[in-house]
Protein backbone atom coordinates (compact mmCIF):
# COMPACT_ATOMS: atom_id res chain seq x y z
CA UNK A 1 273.66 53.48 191.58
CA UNK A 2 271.24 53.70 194.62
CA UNK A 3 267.72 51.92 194.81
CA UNK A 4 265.51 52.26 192.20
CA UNK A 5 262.30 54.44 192.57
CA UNK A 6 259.38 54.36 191.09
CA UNK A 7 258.22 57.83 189.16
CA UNK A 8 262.35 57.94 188.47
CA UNK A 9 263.61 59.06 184.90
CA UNK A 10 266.57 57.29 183.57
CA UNK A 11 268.75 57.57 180.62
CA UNK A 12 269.64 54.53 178.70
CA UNK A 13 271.12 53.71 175.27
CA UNK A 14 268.92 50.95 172.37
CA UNK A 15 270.32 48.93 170.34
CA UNK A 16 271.51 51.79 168.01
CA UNK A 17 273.01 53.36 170.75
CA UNK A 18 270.84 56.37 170.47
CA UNK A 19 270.05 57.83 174.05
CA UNK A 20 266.35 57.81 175.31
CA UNK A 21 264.77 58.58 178.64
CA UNK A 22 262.46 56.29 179.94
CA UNK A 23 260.09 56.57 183.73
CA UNK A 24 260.04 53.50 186.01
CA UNK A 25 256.37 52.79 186.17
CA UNK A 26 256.16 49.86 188.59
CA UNK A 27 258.70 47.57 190.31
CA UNK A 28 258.58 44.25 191.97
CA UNK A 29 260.32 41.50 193.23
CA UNK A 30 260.49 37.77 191.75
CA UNK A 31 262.93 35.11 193.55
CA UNK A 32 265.22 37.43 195.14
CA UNK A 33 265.18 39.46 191.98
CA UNK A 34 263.99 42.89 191.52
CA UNK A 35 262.55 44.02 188.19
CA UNK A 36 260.98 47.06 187.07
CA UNK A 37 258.28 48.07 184.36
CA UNK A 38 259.37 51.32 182.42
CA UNK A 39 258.07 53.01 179.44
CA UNK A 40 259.65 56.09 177.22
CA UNK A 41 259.32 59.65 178.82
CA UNK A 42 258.15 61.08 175.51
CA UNK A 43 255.96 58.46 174.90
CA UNK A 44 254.43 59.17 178.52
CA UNK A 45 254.08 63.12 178.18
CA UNK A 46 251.95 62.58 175.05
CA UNK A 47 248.23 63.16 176.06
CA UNK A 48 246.63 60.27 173.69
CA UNK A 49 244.93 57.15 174.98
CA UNK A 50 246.42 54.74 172.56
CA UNK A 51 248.84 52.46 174.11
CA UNK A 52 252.36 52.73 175.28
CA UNK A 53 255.63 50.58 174.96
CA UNK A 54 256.37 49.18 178.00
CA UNK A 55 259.53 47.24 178.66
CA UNK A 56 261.10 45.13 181.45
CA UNK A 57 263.95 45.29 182.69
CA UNK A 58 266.20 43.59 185.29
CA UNK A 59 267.98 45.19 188.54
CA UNK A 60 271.37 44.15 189.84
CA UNK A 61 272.54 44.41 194.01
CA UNK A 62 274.28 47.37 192.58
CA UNK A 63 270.87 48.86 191.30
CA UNK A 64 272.06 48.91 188.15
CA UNK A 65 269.17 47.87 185.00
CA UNK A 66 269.86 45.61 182.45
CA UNK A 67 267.76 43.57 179.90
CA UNK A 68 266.49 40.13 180.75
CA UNK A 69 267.85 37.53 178.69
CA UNK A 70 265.85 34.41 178.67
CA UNK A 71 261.83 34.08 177.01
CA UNK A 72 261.72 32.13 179.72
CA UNK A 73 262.15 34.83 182.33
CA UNK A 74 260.82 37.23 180.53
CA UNK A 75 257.26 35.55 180.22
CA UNK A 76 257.57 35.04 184.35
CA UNK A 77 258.19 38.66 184.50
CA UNK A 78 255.74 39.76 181.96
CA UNK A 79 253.14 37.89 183.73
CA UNK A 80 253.86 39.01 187.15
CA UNK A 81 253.64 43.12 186.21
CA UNK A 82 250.13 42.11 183.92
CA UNK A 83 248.97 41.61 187.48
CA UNK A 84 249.90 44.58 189.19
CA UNK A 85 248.75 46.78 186.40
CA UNK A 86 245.37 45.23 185.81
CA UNK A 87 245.02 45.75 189.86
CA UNK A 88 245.71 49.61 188.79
């Protein structure tokens, strides 16, 4: 897989293995370790101002996503995107 982009559309399977589409919203980079912000296309193409599921997710050297496995980083991460999306 190339570099991520933000405003790209990926497909990826939950925990039920059912297939959903989700947008990278934002990315950034913490420690030498790229992460990006991404929410549900469907959820996205709604026009309603309640608020959306947004998830985190981490990206290898190969560009590939998976999840992030420790509360620990995930609260670091979590954080760090509050930040940029409040500056938005």
């Amino acid at each position: 897989m190339e570099k991520v982009e933000v405003g790209e559309i990926f497909t990826i399977s939950d925990e039920n293995d059912e297939e959903q589409e989700v947008e990278v919203l934002a990315m950034l980079t913490i420690e030498n370790t790229d992460y990006v912000a991404v929410s549900f296309v469907e959820d996205l193409q709604q026009d309603s101002e309640g608020d959306i599921d947004i998830f985190f997710l981490k990206v290898d050297e190969e560009g590939d996503l998976s999840a992030i496995e420790s509360d620990g980083e995930f609260e670091k991460v979590s954080a760090a995107f509050d930040e940029i999306l409040e500056e938005d």
